[in-house]
C-alpha atoms as a PDB file:
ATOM      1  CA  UNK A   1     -61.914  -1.019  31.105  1.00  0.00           C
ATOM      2  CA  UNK A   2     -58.153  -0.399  32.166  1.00  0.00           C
ATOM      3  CA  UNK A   3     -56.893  -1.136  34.969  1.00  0.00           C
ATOM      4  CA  UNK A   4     -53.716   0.799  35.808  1.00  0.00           C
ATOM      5  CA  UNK A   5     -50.706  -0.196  38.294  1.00  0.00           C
ATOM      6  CA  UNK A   6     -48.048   2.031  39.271  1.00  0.00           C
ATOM      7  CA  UNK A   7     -44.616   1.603  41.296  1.00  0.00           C
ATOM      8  CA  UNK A   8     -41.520   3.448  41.797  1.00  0.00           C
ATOM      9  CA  UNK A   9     -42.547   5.968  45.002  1.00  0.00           C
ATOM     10  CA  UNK A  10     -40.173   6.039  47.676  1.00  0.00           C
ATOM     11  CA  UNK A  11     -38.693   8.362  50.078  1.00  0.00           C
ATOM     12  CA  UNK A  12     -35.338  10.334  48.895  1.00  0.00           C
ATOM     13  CA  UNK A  13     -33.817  13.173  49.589  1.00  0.00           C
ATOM     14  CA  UNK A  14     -33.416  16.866  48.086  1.00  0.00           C
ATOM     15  CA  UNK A  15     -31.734  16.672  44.779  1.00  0.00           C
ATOM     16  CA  UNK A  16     -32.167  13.328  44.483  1.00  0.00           C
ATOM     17  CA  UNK A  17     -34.166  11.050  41.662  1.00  0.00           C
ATOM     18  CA  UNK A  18     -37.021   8.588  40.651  1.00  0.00           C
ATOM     19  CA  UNK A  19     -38.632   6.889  38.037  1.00  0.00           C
ATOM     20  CA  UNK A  20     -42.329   6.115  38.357  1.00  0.00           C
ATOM     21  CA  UNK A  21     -44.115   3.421  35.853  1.00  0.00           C
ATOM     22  CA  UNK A  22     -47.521   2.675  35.219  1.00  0.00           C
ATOM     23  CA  UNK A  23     -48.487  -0.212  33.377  1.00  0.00           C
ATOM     24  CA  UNK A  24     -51.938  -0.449  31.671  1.00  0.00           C
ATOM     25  CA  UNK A  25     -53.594  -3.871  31.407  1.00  0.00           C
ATOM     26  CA  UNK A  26     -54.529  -2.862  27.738  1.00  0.00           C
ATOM     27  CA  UNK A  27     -52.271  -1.740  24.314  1.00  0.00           C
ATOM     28  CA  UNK A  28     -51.083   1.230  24.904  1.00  0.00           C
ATOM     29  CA  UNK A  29     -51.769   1.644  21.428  1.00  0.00           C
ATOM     30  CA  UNK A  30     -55.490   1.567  21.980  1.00  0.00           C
ATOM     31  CA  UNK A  31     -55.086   4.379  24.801  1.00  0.00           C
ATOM     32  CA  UNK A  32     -56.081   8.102  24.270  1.00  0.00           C
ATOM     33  CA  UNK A  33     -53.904   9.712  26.280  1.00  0.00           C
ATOM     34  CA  UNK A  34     -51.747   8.431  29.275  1.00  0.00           C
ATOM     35  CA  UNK A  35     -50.404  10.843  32.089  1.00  0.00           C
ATOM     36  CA  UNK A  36     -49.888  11.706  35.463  1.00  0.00           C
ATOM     37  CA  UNK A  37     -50.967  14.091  38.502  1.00  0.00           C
ATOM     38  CA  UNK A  38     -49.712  14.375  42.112  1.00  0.00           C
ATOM     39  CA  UNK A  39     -51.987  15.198  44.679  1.00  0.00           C
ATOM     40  CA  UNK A  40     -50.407  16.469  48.254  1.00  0.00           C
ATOM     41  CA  UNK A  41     -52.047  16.946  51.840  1.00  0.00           C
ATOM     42  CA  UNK A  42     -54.593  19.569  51.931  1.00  0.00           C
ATOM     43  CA  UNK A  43     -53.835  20.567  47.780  1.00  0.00           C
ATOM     44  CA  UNK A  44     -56.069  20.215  45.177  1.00  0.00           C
ATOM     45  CA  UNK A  45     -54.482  17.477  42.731  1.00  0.00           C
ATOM     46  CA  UNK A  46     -52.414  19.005  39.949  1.00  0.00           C
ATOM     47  CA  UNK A  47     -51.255  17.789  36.544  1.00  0.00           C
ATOM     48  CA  UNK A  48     -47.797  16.787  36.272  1.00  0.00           C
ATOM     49  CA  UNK A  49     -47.854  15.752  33.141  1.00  0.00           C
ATOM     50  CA  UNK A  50     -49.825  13.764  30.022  1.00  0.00           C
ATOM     51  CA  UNK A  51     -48.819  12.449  26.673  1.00  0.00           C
ATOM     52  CA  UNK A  52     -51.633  11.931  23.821  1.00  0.00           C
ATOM     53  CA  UNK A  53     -50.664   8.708  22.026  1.00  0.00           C
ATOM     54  CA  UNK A  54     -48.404   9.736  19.719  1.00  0.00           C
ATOM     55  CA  UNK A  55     -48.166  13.473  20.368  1.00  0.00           C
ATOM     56  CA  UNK A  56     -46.048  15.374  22.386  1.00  0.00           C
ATOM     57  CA  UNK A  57     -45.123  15.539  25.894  1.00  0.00           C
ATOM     58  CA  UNK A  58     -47.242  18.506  28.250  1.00  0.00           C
ATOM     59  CA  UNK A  59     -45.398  19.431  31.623  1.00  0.00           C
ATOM     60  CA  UNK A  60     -46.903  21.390  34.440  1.00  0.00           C
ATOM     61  CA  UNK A  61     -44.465  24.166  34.747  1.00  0.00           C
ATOM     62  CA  UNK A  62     -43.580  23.163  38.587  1.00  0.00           C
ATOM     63  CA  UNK A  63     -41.907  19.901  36.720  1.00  0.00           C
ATOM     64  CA  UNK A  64     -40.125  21.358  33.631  1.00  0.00           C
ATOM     65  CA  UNK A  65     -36.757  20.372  33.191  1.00  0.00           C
ATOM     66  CA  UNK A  66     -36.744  18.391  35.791  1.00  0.00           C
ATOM     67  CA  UNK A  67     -39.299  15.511  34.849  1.00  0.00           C
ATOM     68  CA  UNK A  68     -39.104  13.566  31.971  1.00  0.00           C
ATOM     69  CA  UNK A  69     -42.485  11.334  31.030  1.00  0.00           C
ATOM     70  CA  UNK A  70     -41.800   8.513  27.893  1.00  0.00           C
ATOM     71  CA  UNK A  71     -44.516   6.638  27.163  1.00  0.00           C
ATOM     72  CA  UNK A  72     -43.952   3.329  25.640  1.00  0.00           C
ATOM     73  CA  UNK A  73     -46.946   1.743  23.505  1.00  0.00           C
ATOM     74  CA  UNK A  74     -45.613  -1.850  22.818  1.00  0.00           C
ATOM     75  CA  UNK A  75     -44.682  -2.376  26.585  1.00  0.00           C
ATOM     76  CA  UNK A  76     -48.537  -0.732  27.699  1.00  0.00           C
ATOM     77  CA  UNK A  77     -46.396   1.527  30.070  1.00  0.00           C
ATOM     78  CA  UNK A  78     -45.717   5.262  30.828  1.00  0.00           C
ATOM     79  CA  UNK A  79     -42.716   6.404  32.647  1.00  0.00           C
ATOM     80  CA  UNK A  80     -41.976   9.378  34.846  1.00  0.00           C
ATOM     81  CA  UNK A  81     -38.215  10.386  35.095  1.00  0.00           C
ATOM     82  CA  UNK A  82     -38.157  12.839  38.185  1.00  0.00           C
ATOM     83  CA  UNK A  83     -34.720  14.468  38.738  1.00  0.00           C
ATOM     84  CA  UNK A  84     -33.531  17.085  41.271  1.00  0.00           C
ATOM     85  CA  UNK A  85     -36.425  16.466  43.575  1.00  0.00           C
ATOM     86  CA  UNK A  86     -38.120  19.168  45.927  1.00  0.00           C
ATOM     87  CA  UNK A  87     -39.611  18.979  49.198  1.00  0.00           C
ATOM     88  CA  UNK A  88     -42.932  20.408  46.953  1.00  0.00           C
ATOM     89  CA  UNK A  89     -42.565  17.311  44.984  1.00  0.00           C
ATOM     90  CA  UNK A  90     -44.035  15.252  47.796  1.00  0.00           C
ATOM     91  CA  UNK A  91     -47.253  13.945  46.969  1.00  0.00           C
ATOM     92  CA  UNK A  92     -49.163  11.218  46.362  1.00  0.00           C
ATOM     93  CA  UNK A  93     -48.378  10.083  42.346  1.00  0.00           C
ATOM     94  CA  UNK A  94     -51.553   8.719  40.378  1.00  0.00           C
ATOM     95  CA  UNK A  95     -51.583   7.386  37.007  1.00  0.00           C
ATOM     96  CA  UNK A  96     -54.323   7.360  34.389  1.00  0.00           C
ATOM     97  CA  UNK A  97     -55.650   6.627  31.243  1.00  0.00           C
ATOM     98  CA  UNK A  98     -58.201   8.293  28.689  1.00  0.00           C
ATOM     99  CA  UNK A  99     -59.889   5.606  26.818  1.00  0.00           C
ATOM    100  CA  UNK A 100     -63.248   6.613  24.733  1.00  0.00           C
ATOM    101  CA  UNK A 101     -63.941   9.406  26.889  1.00  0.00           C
ATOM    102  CA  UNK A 102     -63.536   7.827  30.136  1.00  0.00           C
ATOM    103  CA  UNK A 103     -60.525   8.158  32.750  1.00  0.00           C
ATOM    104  CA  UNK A 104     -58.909   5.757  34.199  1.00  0.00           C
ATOM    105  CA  UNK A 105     -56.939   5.839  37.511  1.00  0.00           C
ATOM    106  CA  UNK A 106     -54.142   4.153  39.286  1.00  0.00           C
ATOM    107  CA  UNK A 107     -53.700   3.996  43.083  1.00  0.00           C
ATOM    108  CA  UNK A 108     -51.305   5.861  43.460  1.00  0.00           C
ATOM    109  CA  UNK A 109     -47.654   5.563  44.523  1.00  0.00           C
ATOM    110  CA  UNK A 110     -46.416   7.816  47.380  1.00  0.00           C
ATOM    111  CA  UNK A 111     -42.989   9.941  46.651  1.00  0.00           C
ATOM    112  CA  UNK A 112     -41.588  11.333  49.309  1.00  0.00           C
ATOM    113  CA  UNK A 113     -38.289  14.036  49.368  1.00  0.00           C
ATOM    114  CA  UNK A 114     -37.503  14.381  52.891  1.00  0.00           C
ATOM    115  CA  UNK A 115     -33.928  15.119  54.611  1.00  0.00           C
END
């Protein structure tokens, strides 16, 4: 079991950034893969972006060059570095975990980009 617990959402405006972190309630050494999706009103939830535990970063190419995910194995956490924010970047941010074939999930922090 991991339990999974997020914070960093807010409301900002256009242009504007946040950093998201989810902390796992396990090593983050013992963790598969660690990552993040969005998921906005009446969307289907999308991939933002994963890391496998000591590969490389993937980015959904909405988010390239603009979000930067670390992931951080002594400290159990993941972060999410999200720069020059969009209106489209409003959504609903959920972490999770991959742990023996089983995913994990956060509740979800809400980031908002709003004028």
């Amino acid at each position: 079991q991991v339990q999974l617990v997020e914070s960093g959402g807010g409301l900002v405006q256009p242009g504007e950034s946040l950093r998201l972190s989810c902390t796992a309630s396990r090593s983050g050494f013992s963790i598969d893969t660690m990552g993040w999706y969005r998921q906005a009103p009446g969307k289907q939830r999308e991939m933002v972006a994963f890391a496998k535990r000591y590969g490389s970063r993937v980015y959904a190419d909405s988010v390239k060059g603009r979000f930067t995910m670390s992931r951080d194995n002594v400290k159990n956490t993941v972060y999410l570095e999200m720069n020059s924010l969009k209106f489209e970047d409003t959504a609903v941010y959920l972490c999770y975990a991959e742990l023996s074939q089983t995913t994990y999930w956060g509740q979800g922090t809400q980031v908002t980009v709003s004028s």
